[in-house]
Protein backbone atom coordinates (compact mmCIF):
# COMPACT_ATOMS: atom_id res chain seq x y z
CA UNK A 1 19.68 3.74 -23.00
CA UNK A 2 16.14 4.27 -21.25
CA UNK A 3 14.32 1.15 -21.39
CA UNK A 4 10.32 3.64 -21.84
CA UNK A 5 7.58 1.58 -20.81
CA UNK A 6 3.92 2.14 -21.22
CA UNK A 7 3.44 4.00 -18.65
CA UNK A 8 6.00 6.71 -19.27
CA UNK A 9 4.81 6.71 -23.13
CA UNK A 10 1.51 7.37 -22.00
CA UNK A 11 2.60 10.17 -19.15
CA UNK A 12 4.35 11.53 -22.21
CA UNK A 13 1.09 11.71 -24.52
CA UNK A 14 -0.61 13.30 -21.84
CA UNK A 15 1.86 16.00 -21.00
CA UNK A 16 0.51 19.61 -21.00
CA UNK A 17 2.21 22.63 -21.52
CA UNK A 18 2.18 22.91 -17.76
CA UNK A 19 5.59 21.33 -16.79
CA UNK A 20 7.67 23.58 -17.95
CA UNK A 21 8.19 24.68 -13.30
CA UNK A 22 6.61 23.35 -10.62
CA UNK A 23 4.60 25.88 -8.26
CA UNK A 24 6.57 28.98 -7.44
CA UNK A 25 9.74 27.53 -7.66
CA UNK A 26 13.05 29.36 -8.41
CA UNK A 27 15.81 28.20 -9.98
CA UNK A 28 17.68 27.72 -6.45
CA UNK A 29 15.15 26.29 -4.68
CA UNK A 30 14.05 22.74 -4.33
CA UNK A 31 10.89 22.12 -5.74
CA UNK A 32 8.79 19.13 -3.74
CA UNK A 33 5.24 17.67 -5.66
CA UNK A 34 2.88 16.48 -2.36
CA UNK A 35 -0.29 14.64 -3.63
CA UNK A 36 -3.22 15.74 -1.71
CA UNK A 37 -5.55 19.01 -1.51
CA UNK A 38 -3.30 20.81 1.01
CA UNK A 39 -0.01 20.71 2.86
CA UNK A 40 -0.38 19.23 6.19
CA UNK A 41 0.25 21.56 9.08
CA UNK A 42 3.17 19.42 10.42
CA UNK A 43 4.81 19.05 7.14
CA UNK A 44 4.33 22.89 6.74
CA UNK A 45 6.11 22.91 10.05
CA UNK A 46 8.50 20.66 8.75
CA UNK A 47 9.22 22.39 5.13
CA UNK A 48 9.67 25.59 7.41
CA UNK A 49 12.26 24.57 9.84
CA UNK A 50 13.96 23.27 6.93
CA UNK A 51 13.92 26.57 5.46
CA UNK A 52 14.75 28.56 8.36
CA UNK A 53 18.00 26.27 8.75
CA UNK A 54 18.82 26.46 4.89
CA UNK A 55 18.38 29.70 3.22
CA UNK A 56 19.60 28.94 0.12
CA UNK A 57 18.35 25.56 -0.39
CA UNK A 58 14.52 26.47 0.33
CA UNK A 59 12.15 24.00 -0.47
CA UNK A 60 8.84 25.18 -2.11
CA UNK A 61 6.11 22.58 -1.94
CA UNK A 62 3.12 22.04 -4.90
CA UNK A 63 0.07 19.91 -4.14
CA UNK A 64 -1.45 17.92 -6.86
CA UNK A 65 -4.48 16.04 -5.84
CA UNK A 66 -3.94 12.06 -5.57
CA UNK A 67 -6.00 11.01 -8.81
CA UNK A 68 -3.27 13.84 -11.01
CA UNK A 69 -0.54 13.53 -8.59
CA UNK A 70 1.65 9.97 -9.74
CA UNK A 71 0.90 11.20 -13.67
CA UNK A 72 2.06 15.23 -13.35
CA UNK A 73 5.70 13.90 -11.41
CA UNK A 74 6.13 11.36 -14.90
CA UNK A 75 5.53 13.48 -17.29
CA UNK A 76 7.61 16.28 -15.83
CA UNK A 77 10.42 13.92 -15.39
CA UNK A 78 9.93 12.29 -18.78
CA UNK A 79 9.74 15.64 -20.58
CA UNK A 80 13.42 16.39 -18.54
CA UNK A 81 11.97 19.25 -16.25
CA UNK A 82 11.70 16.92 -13.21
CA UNK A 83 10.76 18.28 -10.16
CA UNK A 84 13.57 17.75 -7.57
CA UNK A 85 11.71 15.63 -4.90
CA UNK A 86 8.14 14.15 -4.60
CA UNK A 87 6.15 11.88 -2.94
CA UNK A 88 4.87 8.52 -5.16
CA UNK A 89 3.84 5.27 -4.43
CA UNK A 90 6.91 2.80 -3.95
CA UNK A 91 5.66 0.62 -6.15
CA UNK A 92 6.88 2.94 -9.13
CA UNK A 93 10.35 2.76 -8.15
CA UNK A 94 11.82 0.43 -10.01
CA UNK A 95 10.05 1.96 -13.25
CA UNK A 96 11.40 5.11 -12.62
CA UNK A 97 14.94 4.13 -11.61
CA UNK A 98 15.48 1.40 -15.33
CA UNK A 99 13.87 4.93 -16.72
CA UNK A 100 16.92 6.65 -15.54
CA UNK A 101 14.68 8.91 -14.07
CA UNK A 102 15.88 9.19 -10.14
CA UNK A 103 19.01 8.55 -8.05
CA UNK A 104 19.22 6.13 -5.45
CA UNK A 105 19.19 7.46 -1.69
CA UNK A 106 21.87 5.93 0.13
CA UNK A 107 21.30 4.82 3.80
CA UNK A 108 23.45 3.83 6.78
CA UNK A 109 23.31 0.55 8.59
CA UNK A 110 22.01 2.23 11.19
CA UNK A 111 19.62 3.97 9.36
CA UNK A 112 17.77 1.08 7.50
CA UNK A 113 18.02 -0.90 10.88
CA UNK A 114 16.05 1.92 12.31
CA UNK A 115 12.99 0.93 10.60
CA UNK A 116 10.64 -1.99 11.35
CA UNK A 117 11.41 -4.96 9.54
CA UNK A 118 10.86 -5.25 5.33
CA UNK A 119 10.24 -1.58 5.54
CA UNK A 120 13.09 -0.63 3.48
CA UNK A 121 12.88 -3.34 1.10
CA UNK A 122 9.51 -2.14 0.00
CA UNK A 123 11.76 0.77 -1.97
CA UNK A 124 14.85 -1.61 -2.84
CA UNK A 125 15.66 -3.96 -5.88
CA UNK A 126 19.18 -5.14 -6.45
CA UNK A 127 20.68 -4.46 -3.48
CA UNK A 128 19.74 -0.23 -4.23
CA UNK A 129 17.43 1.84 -2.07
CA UNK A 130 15.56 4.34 -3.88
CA UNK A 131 13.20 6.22 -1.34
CA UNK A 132 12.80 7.42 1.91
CA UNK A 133 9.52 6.08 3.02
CA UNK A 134 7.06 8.39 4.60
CA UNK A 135 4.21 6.91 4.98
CA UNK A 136 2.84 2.95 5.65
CA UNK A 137 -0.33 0.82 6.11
CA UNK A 138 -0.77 -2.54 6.94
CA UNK A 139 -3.84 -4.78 7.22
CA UNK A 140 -5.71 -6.54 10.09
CA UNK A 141 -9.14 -8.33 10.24
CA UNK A 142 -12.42 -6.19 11.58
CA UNK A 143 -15.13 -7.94 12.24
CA UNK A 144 -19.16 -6.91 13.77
CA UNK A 145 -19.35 -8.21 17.12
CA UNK A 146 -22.98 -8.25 16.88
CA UNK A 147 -23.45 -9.77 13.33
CA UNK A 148 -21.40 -12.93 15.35
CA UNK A 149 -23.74 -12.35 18.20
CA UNK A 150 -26.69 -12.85 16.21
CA UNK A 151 -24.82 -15.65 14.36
CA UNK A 152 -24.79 -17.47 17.12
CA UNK A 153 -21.19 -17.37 17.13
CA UNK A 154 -18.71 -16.30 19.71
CA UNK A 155 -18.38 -12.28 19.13
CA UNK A 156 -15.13 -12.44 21.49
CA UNK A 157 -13.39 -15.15 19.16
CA UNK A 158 -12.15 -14.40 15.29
CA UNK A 159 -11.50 -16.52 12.80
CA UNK A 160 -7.70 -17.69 13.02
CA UNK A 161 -7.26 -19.05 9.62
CA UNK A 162 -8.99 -19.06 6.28
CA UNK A 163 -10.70 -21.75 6.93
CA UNK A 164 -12.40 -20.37 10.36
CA UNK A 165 -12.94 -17.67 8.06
CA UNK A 166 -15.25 -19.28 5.33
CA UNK A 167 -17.04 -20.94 7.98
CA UNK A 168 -17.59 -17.85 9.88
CA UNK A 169 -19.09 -15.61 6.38
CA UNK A 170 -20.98 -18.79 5.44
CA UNK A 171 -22.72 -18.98 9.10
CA UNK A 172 -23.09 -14.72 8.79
CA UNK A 173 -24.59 -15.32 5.81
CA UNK A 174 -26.74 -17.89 6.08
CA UNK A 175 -28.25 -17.09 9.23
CA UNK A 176 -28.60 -13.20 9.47
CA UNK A 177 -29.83 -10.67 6.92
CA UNK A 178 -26.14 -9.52 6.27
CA UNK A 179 -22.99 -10.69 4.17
CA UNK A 180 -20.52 -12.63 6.16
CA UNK A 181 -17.29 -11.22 4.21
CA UNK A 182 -16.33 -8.04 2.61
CA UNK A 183 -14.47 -8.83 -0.69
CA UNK A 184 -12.64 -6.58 -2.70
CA UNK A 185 -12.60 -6.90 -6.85
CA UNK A 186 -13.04 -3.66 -8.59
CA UNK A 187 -11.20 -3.05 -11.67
CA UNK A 188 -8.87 -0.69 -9.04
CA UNK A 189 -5.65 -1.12 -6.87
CA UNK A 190 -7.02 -2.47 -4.28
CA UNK A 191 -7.91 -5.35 -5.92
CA UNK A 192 -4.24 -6.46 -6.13
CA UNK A 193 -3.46 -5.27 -2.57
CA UNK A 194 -6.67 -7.54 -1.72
CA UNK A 195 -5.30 -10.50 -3.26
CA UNK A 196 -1.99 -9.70 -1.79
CA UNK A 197 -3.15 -9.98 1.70
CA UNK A 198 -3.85 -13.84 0.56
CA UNK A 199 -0.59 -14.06 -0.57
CA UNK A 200 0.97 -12.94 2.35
CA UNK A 201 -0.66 -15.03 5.16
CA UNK A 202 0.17 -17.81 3.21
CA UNK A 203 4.07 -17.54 2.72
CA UNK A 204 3.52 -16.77 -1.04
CA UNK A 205 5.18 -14.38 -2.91
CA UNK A 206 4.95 -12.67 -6.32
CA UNK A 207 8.55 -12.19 -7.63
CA UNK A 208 11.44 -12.64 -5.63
CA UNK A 209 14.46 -10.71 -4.91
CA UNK A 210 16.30 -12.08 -8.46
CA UNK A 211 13.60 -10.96 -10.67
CA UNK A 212 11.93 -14.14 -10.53
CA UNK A 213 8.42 -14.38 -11.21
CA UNK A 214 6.58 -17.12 -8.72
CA UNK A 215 3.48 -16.09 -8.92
CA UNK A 216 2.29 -19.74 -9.95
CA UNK A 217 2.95 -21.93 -6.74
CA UNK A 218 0.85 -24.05 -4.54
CA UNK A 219 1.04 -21.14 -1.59
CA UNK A 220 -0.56 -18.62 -3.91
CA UNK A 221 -3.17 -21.17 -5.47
CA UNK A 222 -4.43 -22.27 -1.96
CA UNK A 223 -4.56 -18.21 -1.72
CA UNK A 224 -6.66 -17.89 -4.90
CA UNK A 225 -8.98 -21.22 -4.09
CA UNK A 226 -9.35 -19.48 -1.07
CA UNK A 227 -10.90 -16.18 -2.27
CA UNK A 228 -12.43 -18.34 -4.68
CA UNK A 229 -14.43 -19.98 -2.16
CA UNK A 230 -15.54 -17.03 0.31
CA UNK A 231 -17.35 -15.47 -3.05
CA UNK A 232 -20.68 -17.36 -1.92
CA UNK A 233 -20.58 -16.05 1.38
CA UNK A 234 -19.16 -11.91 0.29
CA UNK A 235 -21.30 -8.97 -0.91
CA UNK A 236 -23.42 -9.83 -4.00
CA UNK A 237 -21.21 -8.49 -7.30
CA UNK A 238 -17.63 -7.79 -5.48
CA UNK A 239 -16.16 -7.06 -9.01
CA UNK A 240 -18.49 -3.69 -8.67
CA UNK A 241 -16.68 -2.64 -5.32
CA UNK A 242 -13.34 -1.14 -4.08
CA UNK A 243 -11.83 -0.92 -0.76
CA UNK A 244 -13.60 1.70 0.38
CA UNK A 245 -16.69 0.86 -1.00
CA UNK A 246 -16.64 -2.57 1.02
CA UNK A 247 -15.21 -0.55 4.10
CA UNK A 248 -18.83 1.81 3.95
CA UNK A 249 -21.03 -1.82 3.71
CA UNK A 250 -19.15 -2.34 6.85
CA UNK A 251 -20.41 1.10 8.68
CA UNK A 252 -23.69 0.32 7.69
CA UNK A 253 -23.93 -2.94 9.51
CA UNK A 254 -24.30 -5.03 6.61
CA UNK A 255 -21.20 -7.45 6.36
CA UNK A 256 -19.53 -9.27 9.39
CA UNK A 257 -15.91 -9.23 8.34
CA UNK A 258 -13.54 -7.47 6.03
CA UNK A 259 -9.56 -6.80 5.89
CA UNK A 260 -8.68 -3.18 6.56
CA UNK A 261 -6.28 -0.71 7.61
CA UNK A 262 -6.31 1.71 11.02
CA UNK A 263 -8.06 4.20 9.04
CA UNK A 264 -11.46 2.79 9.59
CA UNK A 265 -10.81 2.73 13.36
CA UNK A 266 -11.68 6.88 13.76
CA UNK A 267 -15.08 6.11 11.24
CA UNK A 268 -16.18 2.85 13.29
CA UNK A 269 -15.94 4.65 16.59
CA UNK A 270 -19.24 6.93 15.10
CA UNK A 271 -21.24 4.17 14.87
CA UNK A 272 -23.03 2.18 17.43
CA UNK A 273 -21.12 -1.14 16.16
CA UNK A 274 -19.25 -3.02 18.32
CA UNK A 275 -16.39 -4.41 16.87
CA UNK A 276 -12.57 -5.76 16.96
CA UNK A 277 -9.78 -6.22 15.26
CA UNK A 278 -7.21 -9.14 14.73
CA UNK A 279 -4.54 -10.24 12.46
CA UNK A 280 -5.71 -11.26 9.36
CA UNK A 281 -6.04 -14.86 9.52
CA UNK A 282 -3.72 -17.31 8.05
CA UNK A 283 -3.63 -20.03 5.12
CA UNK A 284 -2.27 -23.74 5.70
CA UNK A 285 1.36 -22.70 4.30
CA UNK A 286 2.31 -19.46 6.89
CA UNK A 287 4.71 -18.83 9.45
CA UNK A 288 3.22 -16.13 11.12
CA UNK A 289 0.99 -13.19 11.10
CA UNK A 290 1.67 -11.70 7.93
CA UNK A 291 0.09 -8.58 6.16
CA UNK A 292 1.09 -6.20 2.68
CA UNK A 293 3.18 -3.70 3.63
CA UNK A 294 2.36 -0.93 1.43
CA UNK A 295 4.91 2.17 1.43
CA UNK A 296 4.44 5.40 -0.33
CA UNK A 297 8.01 7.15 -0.18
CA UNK A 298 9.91 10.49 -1.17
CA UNK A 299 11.73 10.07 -4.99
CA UNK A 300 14.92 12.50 -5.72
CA UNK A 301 14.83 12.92 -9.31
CA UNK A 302 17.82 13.06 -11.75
CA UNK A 303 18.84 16.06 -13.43
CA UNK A 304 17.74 19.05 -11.10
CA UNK A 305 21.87 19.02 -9.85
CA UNK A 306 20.40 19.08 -6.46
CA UNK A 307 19.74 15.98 -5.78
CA UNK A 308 22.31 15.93 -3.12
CA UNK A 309 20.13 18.47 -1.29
CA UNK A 310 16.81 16.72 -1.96
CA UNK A 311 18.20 13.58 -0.13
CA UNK A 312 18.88 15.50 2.82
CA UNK A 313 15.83 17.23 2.99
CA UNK A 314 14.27 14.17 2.73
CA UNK A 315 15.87 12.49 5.63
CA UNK A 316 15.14 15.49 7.60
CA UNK A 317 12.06 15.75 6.37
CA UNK A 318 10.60 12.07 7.61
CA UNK A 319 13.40 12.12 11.03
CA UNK A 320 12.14 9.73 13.40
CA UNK A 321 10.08 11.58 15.36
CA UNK A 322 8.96 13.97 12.92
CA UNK A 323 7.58 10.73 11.03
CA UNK A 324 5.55 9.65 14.17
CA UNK A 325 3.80 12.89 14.69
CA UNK A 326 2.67 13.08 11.35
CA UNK A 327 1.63 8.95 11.46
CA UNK A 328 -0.37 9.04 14.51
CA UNK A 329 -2.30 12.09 13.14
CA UNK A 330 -3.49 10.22 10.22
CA UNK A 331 -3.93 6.73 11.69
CA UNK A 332 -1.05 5.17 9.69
CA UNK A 333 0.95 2.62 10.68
CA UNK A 334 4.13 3.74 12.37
CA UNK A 335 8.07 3.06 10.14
CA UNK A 336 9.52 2.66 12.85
CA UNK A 337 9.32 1.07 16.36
CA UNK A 338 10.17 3.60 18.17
CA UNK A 339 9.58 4.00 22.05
CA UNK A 340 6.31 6.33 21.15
CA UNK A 341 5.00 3.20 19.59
CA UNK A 342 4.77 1.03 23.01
CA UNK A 343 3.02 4.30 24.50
CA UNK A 344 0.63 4.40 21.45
CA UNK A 345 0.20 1.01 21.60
CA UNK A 346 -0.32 0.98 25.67
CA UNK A 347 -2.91 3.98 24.79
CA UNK A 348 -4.90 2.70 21.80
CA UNK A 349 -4.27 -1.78 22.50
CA UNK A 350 -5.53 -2.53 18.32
CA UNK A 351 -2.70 -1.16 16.70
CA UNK A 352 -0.82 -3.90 18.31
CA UNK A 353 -2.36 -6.00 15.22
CA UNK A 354 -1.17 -3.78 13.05
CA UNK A 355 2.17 -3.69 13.74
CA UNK A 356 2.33 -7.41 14.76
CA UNK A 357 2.17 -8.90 11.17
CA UNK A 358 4.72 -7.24 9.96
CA UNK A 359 7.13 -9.58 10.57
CA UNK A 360 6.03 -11.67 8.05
CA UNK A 361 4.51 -9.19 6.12
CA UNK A 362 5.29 -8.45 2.00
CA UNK A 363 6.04 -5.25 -0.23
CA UNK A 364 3.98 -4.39 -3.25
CA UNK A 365 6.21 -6.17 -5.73
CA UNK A 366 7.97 -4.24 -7.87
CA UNK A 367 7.84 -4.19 -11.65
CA UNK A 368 9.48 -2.40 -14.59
CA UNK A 369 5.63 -1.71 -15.66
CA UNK A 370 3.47 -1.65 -12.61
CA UNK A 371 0.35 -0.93 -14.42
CA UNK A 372 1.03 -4.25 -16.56
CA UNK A 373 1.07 -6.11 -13.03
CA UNK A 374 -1.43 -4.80 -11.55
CA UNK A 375 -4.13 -5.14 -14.91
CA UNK A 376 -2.73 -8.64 -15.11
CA UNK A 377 -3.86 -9.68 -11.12
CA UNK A 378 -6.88 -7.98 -11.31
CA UNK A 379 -7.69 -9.98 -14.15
CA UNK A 380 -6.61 -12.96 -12.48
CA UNK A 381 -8.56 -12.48 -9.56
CA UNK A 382 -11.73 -10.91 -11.88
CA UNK A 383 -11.51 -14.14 -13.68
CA UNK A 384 -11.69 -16.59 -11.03
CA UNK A 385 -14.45 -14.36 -8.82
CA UNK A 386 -17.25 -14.21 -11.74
CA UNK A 387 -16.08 -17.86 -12.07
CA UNK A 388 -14.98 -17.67 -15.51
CA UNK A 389 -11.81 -19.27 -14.59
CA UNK A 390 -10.45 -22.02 -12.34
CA UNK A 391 -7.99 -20.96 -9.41
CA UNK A 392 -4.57 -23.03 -11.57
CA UNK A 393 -5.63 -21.91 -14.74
CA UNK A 394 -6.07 -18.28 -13.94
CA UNK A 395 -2.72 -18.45 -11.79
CA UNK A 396 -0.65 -20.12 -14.52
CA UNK A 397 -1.94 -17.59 -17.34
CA UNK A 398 -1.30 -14.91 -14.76
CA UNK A 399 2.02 -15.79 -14.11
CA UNK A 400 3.09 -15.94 -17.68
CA UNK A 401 1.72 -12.58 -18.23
CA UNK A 402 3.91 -11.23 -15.39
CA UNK A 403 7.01 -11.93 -17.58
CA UNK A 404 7.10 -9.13 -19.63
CA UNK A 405 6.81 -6.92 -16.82
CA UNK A 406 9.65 -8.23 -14.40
């Protein structure tokens, strides 16, 4: 029996009469769902040596922009006319497989080995892998040379931990006409993958590999105290401002340091700032550099009877170095650590913070309800910014929140 959450009921209530094929596909063909506003030339290079090689297993790709994207693959699969392959955020894995709505994608040994560390448990839960990642971020630390300058502190030198940190926005702020710390708390996403960086530079976690939830434990409220007490010394109103929002304040010159991925590293080089990048620094409790490791990955969906097909596509489809061509075009984090990576890393020396923390990094957890988690930590983190919670309080209601979403 399908155990329908709310976010499938809702896909449901939404569904159009729309579904009923996806793009141009025929009946022999594999259909793919890509979220953006066009294919990417390499993947069109890659869906058409695919093609050329199988004949009678083309695959005919649909692009849904990213805001309808997540929504049009449930409700096709929901209303049983699921598109045979598609890319989604990993974190709705586990949803869809207790849905009964996808197959898992067995992998070799070799194969998981061949990515970088924790990579392929970002799309695994009891024991079964099911995605093929294709595409990854992590997070580092940016920071305005020249806010420090003006600071009076040492533009060369970073903060290391949380606490350098706090001191560091507090001196920004108090002694220059900008905001010493970027902080993310929008009702949005990237909220929880804000809080999550706190969580991972501190050896927290959220829910561990049993389908335990330990959200509420002295790593992850030394994580929350800490965001807690960098509010003073962030952007006026951060409950007003997502990621991106923050990561403009920063272009402008008007906060000193914020947690970010590579992306902003094409942006900041059209500016005059002068800036760096480090690991994001690190609570009392870590053991290393540590960062989220956020995957979006390819889903084979049950039903189509070519699922068998779809899995091999998508192998072929994100094949090593495929997969680093398209990454280094758009600034993302490379899967794997491939040879390439030492010459990208020799070539371009800050994406050796990137790839550093992973180590120690952590997946977006995964939840039967994702949307439940992630409206209960923004909460959680809403609560405690606009101070209308304390730090244990908001962690311990959080926590038992998180239980009917495991």
């Amino acid at each position: 029996m399908r155990k329908t959450t709310s976010l499938l009921l809702a896909s449901v209530v939404a569904m159009s009469s729309s579904t009923a094929l996806v793009g141009m596909a025929l009946a022999d063909d594999i259909s793919f769902i890509l979220c953006g506003d066009a294919v990417d030339a390499k993947h069109q290079q890659y869906i058409n040596d695919w093609n050329a090689a199988n004949p009678d297993d083309k695959v005919v790709p649909e692009v849904v922009g990213w805001g309808q994207c997540q929504d049009k693959v449930t409700t096709l699969a929901v209303a049983g006319t699921p598109v045979d392959i598609a890319y989604v955020g990993s974190r709705t894995l586990k949803q869809f497989a207790l849905n009964d709505l996808i197959v898992p994608v067995p992998m070799t040994d070799e194969e998981r080995a061949s990515y970088y560390n924790f990579v392929p448990e970002t799309v695994t839960f009891d024991g079964t892998q099911w995605g093929i990642p294709v595409a990854f971020t992590t997070k580092a630390l940016i920071w305005n040379k020249g806010l420090f300058e003006a600071a009076g502190l040492d533009p060369e030198s970073p903060p290391t931990t949380w606490a350098e940190q706090q001191e560091y926005a507090k001196t920004i702020k108090e002694k220059t006409d900008a905001d010493g710390f970027g902080l993310v708390a929008k009702t949005f996403d990237g909220t929880v993958h804000w809080f999550l960086h706190w969580v991972y530079t501190n050896g927290g976690s959220v829910i561990d590999a049993d389908g335990n939830i330990t959200l509420d434990s002295p790593q992850n409220l030394e994580a929350l105290t800490a965001l807690k007490d960098i509010v003073p010394y962030s952007e006026e109103g951060p409950t007003a401002y997502e990621q991106n929002e923050v990561r403009a304040m920063f272009l402008d010159g008007t906060i000193g340091m914020m947690h970010i991925g590579a992306g902003i590293v094409p942006l900041i080089k059209e500016t005059d700032i002068k800036w760096g990048l480090a690991t994001l620094p690190l609570g009392p409790d870590a053991k290393g550099p540590g960062t989220l490791l956020i995957t979006d990955s390819l889903a084979v969906f049950k039903g189509t009877g070519k699922e068998d097909k779809a899995i091999e596509f998508g192998k072929f489809f994100t094949a090593p170095d495929r997969q680093f061509a398209y990454e280094t075009q758009f600034g993302l984090t490379p899967l794997r650590p491939l040879p390439q990576v030492d010459e990208l890393v020799a070539a371009n020396d800050y994406w050796k913070v990137f790839i550093d923390s992973i180590e120690y990094g952590g997946p977006e957890p995964l939840f039967t309800d994702y949307i439940g988690f992630q409206n209960t930590i923004i909460d959680m983190v809403q609560s405690v910014v606009t101070g209308q919670a304390e730090p244990a309080a908001a962690l311990t209601k959080a926590a038992g929140e998180l239980e009917q979403y495991k």
